[in-house]
N, C-alpha and C. Protein backbone atom coordinates (compact mmCIF):
# COMPACT_ATOMS: atom_id res chain seq x y z
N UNK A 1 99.02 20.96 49.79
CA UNK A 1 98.50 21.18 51.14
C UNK A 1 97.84 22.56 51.19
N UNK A 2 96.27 22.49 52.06
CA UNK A 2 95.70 23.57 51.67
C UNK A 2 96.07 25.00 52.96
N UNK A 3 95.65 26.16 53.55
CA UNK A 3 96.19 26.60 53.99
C UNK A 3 95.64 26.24 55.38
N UNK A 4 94.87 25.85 55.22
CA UNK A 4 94.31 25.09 56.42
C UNK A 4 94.91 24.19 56.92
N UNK A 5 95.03 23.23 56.15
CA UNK A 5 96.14 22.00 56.55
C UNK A 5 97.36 22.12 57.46
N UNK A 6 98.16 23.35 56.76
CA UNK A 6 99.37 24.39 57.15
C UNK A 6 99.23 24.98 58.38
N UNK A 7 98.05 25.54 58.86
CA UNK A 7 97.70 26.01 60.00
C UNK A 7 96.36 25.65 60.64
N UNK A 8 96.00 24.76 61.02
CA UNK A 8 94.15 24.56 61.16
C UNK A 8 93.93 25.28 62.42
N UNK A 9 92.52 25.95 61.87
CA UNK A 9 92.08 27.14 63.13
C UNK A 9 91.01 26.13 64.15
N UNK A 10 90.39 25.22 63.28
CA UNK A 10 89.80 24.46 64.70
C UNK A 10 90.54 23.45 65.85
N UNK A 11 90.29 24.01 66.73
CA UNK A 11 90.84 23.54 67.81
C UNK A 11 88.74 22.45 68.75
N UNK A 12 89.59 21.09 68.48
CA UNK A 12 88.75 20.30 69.09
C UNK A 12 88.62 19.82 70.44
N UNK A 13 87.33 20.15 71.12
CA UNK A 13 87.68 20.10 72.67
C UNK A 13 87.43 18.43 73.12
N UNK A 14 88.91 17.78 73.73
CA UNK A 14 88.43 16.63 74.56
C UNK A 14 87.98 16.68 75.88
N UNK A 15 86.61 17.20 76.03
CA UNK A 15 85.98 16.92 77.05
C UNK A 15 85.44 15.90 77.62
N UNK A 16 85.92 14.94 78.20
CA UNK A 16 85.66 13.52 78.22
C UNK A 16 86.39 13.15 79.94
N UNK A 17 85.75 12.31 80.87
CA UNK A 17 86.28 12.23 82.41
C UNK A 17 87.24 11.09 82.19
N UNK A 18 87.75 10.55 80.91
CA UNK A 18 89.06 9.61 81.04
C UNK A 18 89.55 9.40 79.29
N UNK A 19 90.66 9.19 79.41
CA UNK A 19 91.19 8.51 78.04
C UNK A 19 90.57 8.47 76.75
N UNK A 20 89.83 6.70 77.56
CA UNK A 20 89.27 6.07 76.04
C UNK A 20 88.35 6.95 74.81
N UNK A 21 87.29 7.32 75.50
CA UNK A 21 86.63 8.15 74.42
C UNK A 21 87.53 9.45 73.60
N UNK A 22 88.52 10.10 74.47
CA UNK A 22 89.08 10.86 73.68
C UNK A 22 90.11 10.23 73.12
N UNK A 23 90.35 9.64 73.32
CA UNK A 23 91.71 8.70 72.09
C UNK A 23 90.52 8.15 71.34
N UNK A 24 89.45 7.39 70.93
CA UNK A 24 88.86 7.57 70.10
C UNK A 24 88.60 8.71 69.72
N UNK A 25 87.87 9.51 70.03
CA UNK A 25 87.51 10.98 69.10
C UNK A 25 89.15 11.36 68.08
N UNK A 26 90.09 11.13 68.32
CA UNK A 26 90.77 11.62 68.42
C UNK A 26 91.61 10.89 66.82
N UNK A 27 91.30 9.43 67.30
CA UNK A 27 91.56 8.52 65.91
C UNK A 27 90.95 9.03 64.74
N UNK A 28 89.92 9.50 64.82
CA UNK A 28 88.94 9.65 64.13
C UNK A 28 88.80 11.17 63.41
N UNK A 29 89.99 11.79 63.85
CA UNK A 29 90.46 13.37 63.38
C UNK A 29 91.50 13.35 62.86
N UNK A 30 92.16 13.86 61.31
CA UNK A 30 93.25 13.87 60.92
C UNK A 30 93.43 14.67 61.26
N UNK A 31 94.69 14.97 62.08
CA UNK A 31 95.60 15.72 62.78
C UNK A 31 96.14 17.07 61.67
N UNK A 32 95.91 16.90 60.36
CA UNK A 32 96.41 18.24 59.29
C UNK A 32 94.86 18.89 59.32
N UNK A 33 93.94 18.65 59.99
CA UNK A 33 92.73 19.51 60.32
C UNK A 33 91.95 20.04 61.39
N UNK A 34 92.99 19.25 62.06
CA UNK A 34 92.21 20.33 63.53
C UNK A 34 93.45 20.21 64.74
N UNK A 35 93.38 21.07 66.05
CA UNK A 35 94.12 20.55 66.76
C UNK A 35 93.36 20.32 67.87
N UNK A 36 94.20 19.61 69.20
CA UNK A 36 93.48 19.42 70.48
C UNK A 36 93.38 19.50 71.38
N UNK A 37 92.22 19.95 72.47
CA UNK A 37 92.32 21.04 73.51
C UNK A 37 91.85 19.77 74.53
N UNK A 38 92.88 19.65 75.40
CA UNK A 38 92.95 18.93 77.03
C UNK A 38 92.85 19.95 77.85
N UNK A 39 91.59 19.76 78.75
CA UNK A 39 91.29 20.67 80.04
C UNK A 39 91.35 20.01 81.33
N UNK A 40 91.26 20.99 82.44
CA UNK A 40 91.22 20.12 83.46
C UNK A 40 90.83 18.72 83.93
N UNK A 41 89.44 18.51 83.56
CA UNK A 41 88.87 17.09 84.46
C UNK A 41 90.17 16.32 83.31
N UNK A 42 89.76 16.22 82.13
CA UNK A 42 91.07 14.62 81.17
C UNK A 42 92.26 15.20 81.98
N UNK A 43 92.68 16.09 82.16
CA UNK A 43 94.23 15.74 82.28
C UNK A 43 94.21 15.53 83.55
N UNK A 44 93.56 16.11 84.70
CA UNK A 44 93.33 15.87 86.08
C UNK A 44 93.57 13.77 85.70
N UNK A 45 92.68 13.39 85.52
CA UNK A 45 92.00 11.73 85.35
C UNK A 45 93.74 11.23 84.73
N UNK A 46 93.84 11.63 83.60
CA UNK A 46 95.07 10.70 82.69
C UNK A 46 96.22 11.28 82.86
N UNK A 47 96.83 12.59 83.19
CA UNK A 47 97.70 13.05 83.43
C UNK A 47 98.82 13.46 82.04
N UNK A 48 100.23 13.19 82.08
CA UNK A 48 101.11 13.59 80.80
C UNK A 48 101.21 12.24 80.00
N UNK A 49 100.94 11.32 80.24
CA UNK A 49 100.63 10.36 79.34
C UNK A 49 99.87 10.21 78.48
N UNK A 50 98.59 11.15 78.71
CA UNK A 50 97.57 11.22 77.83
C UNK A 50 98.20 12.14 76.69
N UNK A 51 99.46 13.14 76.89
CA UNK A 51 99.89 13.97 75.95
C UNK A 51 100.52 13.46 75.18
N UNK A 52 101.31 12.26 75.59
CA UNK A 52 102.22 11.62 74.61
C UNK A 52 100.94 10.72 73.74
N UNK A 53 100.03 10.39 74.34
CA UNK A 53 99.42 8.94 73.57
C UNK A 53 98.85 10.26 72.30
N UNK A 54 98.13 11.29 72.53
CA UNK A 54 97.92 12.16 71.49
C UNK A 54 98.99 12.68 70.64
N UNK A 55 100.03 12.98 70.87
CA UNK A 55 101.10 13.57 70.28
C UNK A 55 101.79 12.29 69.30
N UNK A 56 101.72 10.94 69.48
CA UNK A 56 101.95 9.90 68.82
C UNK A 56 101.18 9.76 68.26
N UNK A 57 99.84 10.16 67.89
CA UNK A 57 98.74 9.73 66.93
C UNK A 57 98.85 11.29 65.75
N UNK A 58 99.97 12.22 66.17
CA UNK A 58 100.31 13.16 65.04
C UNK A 58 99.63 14.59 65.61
N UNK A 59 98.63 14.46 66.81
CA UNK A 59 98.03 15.63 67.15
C UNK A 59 98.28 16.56 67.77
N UNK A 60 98.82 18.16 67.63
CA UNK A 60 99.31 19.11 68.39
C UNK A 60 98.29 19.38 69.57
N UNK A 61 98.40 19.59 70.41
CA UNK A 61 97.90 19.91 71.85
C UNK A 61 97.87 21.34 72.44
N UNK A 62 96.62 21.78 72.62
CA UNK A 62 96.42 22.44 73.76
C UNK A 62 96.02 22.50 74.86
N UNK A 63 96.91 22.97 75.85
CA UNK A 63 96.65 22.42 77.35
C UNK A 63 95.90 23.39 77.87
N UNK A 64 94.51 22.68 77.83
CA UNK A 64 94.20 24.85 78.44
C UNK A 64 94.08 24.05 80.21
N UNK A 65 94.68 24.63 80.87
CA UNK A 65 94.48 24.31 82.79
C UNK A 65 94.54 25.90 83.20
N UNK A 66 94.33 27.19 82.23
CA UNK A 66 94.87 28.39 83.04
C UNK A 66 95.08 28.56 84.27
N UNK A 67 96.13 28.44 84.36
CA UNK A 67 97.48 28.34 85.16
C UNK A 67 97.30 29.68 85.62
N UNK A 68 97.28 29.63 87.11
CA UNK A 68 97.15 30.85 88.02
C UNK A 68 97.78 30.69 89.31
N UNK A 69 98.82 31.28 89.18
CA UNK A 69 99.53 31.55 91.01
C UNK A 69 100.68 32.57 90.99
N UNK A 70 101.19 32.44 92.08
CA UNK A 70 102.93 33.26 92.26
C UNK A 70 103.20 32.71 90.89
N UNK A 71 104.23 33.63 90.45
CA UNK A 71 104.92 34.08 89.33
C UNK A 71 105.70 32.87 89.14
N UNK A 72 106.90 32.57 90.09
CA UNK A 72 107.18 31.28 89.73
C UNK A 72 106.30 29.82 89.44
N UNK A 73 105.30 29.93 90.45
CA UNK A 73 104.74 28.74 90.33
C UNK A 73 104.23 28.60 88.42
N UNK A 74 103.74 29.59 88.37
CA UNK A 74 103.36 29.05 87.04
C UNK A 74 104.55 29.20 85.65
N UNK A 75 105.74 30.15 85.97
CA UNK A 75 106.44 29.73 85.07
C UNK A 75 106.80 28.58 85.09
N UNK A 76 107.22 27.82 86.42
CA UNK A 76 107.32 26.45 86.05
C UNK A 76 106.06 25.51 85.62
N UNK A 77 105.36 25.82 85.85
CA UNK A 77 104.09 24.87 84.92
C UNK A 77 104.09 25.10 83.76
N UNK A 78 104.53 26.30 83.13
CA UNK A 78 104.48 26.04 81.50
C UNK A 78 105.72 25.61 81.13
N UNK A 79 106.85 25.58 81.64
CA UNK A 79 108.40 25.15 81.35
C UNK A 79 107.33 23.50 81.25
N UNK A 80 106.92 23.31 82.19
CA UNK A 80 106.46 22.11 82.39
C UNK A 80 105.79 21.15 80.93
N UNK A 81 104.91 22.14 81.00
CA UNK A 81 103.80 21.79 79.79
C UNK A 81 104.26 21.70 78.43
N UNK A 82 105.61 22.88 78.32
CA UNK A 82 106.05 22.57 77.55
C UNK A 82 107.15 21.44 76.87
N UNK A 83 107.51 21.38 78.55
CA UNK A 83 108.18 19.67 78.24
C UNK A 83 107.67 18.47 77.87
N UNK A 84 106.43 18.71 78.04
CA UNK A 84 105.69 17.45 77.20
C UNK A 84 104.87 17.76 75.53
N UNK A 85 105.56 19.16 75.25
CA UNK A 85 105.32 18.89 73.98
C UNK A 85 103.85 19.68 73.62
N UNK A 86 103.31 20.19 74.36
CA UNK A 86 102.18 20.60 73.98
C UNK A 86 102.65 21.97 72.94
N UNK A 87 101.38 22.07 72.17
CA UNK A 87 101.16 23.57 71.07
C UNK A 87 101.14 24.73 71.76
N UNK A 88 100.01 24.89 72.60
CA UNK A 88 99.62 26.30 73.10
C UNK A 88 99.50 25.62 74.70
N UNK A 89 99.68 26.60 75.29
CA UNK A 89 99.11 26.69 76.87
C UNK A 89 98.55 27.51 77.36
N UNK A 90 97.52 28.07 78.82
CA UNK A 90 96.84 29.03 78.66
C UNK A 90 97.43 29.27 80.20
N UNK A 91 97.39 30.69 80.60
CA UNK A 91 97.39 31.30 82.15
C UNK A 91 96.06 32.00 82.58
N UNK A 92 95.92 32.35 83.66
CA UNK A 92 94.58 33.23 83.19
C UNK A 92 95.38 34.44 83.63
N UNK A 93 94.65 35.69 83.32
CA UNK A 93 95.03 36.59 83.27
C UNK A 93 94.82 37.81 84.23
N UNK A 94 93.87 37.42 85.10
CA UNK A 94 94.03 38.01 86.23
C UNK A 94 95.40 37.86 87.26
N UNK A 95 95.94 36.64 87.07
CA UNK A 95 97.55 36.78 87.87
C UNK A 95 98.64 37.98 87.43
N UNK A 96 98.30 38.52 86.68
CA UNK A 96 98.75 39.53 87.18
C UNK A 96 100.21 40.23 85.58
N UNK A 97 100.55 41.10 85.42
CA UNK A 97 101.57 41.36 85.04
C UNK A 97 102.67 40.56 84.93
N UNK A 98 103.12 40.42 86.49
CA UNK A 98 104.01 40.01 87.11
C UNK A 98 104.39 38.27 86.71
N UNK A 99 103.09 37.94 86.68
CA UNK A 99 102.75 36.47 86.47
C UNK A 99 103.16 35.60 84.94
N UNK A 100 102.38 36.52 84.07
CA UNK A 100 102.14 36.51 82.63
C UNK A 100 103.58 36.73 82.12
N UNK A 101 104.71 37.69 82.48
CA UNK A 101 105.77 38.46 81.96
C UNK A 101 106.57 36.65 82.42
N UNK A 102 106.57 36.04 83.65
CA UNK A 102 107.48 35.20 84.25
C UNK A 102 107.42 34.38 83.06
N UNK A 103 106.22 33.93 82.93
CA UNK A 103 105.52 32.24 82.44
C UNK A 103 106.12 32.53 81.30
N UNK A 104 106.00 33.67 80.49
CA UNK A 104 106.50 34.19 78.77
C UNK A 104 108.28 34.19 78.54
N UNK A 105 109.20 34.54 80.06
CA UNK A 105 110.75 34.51 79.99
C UNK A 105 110.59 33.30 80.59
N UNK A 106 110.39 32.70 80.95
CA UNK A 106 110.49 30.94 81.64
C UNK A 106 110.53 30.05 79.78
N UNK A 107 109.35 30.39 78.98
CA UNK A 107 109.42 29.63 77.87
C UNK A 107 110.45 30.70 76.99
N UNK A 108 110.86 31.53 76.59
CA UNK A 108 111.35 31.80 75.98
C UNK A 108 113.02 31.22 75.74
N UNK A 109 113.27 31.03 77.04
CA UNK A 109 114.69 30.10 77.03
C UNK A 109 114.51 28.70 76.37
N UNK A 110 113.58 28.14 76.12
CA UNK A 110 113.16 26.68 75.61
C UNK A 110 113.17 26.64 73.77
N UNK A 111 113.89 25.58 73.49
CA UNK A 111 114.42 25.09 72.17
C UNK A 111 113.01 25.29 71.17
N UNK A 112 111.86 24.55 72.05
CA UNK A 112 110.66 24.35 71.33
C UNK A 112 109.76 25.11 72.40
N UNK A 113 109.66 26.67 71.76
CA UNK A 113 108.48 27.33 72.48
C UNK A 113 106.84 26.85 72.52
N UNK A 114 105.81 26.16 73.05
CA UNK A 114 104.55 26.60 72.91
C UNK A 114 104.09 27.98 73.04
N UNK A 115 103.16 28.49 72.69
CA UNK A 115 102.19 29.25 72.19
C UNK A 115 101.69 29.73 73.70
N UNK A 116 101.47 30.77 74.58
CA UNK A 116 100.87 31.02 75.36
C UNK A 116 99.92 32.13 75.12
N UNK A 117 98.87 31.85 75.86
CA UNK A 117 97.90 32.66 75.64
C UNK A 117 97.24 32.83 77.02
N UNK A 118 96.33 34.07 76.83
CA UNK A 118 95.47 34.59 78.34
C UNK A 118 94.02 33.96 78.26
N UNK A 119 93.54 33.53 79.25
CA UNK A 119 91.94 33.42 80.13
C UNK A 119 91.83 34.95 80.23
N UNK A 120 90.91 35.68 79.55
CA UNK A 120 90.31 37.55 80.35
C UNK A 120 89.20 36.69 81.49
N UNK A 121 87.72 36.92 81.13
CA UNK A 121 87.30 36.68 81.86
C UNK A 121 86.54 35.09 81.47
N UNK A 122 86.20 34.51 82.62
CA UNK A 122 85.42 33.15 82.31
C UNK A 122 84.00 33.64 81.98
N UNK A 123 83.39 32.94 80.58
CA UNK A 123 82.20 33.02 79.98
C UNK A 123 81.31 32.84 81.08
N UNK A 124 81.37 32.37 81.90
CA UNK A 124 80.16 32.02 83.16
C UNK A 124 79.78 33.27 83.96
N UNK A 125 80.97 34.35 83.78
CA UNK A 125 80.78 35.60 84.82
C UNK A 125 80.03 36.88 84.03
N UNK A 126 79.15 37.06 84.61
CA UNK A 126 78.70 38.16 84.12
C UNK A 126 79.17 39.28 84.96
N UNK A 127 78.38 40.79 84.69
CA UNK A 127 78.88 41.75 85.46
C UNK A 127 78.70 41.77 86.94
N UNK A 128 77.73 41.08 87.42
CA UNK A 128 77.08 41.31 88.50
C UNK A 128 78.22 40.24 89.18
N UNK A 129 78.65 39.35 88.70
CA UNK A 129 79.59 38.20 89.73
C UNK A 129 81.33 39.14 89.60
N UNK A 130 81.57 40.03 88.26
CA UNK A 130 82.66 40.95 88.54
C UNK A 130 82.83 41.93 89.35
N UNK A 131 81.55 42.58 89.98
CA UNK A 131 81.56 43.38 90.90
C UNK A 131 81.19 42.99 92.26
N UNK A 132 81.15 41.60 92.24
CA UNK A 132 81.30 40.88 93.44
C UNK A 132 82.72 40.98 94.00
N UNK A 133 83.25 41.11 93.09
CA UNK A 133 84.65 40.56 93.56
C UNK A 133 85.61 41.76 93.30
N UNK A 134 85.08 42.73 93.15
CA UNK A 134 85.80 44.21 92.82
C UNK A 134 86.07 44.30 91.90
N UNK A 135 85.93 43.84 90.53
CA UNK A 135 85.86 44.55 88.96
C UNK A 135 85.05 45.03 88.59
N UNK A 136 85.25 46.62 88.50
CA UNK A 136 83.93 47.23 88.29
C UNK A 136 84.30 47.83 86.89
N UNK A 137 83.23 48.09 85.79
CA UNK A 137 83.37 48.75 84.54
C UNK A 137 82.55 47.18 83.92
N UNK A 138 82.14 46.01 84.52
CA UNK A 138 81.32 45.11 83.84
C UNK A 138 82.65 44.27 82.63
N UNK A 139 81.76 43.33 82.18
CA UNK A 139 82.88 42.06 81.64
C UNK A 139 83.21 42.47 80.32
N UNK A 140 82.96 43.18 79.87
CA UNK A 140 83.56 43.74 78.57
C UNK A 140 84.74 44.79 78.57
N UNK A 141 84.78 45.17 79.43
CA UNK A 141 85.36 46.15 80.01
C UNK A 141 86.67 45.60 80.47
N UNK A 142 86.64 44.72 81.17
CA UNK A 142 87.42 43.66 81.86
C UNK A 142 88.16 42.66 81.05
N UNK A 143 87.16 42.42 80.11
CA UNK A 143 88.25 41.52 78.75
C UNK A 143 88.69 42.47 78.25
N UNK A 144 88.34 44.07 77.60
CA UNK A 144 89.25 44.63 77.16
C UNK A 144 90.79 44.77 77.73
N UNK A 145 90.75 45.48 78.74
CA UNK A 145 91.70 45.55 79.86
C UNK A 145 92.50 43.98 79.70
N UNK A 146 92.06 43.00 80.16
CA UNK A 146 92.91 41.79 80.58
C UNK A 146 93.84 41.21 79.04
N UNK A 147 92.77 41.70 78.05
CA UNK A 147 93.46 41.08 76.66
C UNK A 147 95.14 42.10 76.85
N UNK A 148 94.74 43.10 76.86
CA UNK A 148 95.73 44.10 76.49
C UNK A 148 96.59 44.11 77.45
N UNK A 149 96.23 43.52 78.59
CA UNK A 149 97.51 43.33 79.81
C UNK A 149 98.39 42.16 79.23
N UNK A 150 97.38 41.35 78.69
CA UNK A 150 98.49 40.10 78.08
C UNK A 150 99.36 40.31 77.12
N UNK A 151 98.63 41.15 75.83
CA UNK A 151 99.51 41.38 75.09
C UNK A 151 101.08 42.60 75.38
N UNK A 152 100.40 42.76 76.29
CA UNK A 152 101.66 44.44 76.90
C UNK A 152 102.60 43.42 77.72
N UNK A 153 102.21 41.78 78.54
CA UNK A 153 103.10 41.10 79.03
C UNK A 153 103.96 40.21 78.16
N UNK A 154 103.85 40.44 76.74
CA UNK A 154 104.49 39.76 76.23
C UNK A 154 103.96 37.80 75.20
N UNK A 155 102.84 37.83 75.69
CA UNK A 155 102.09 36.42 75.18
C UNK A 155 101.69 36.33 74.20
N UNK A 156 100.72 35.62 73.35
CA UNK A 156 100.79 35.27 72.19
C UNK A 156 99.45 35.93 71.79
N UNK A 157 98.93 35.64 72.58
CA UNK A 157 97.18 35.87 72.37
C UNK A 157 96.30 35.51 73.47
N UNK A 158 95.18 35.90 73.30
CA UNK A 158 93.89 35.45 74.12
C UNK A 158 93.45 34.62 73.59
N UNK A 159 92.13 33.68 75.10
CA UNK A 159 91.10 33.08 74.18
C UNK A 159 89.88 34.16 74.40
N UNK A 160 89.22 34.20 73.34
CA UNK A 160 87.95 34.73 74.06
C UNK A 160 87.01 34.45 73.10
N UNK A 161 85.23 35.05 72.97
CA UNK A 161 84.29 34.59 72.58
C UNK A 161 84.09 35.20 70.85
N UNK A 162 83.66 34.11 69.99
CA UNK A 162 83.59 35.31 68.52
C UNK A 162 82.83 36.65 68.82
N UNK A 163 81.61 36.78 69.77
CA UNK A 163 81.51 37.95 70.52
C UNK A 163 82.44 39.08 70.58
N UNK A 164 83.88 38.65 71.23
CA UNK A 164 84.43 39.32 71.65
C UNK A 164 84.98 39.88 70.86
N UNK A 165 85.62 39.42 69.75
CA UNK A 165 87.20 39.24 68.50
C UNK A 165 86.88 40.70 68.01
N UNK A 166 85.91 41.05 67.51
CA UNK A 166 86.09 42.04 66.60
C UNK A 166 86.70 43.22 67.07
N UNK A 167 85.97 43.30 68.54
CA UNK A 167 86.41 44.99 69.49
C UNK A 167 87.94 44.71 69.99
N UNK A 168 88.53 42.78 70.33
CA UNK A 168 89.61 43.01 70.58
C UNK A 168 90.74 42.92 69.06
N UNK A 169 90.11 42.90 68.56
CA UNK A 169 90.92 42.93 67.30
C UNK A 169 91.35 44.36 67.45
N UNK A 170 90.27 45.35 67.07
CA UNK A 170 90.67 46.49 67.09
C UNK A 170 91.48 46.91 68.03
N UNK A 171 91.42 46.58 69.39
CA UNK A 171 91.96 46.94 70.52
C UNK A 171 93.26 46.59 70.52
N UNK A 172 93.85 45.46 70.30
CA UNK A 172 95.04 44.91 70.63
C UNK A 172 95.60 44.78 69.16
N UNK A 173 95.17 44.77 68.29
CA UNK A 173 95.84 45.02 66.71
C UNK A 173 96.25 43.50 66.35
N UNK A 174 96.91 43.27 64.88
CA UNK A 174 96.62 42.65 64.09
C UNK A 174 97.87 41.07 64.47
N UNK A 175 99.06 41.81 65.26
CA UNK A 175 99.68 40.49 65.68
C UNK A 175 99.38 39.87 66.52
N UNK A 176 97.91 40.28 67.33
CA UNK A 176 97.69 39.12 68.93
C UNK A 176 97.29 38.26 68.61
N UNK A 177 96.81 36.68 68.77
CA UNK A 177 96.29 36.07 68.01
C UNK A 177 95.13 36.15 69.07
N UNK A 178 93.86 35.78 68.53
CA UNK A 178 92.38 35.96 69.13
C UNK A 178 92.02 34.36 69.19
């Protein structure tokens, strides 16, 4: 088994508004080469059933829904998420310290931890829509900051853009995962 196999870094997105096509795509991927990312609209449409029908075909799961509210609310959504077995889950990372620290001691009591990771900023925002909303220093600035809030709360890693990796590599050092 190659080292890929052992750990595969592609993560395949089922972007699809129901099921069928992604349970096909999905047949059609050996599970020792990639894993798989459920977002809002599929899981909105199919719900935790769609996790088991993937998780029975051998495929680890990522749930990205970044999960944003009161502190409890979202530790229980990843207690949640993780009850059905998923790999990684995502929060976003503007909730806060407070938020990120809950969701990370909520899974840490659990037999079978998933993987949590931070949303910094959404690829759609540029600077001009961050200082709409009172983040000022522009979106680079802002993923720096938000990566490093996650990792100081305790989480696994960020997602962010190959853009981004190199400056947060440096920034947040060699155990966050990117």
């Amino acid at each position: 088994m190659t080292a890929a196999e052992r750990d595969p870094r592609v993560i395949v997105a089922l972007d699809f508004p129901e099921a069928d096509p992604a349970l096909a795509l999905a047949r059609r991927l050996p599970p020792a080469a990639c894993r798989l990312k459920v977002g809002k609209e599929l899981f909105v449409a199919e719900g935790p059933p769609l996790l088991a029908r993937l998780a029975d075909l051998g495929h680890q799961v990522f749930l990205d829904l970044k999960f944003h509210d009161i502190p409890n609310t979202v530790a229980a959504a990843c207690a949640a998420a993780a009850r059905h077995g998923v790999w990684m889950a995502n929060v976003h990372a503007l909730g806060g310290r407070r938020m990120m620290e809950a969701a990370m001691e909520r899974l840490e009591g659990l037999p079978e931890r998933p993987l949590l990771v931070a949303v910094t900023v959404l690829t759609s925002m540029g600077d001009a829509d961050l200082a709409e909303i009172g983040l000022a220093g522009g979106a680079e600035e802002a993923v720096r900051r938000l990566a490093l809030l996650a990792r100081d709360s305790g989480l696994d890693g960020v997602v962010c853009s190959a853009r981004e990796a190199p400056a947060l590599r440096r920034a947040a050092g060699d155990g966050f995962m990117l």
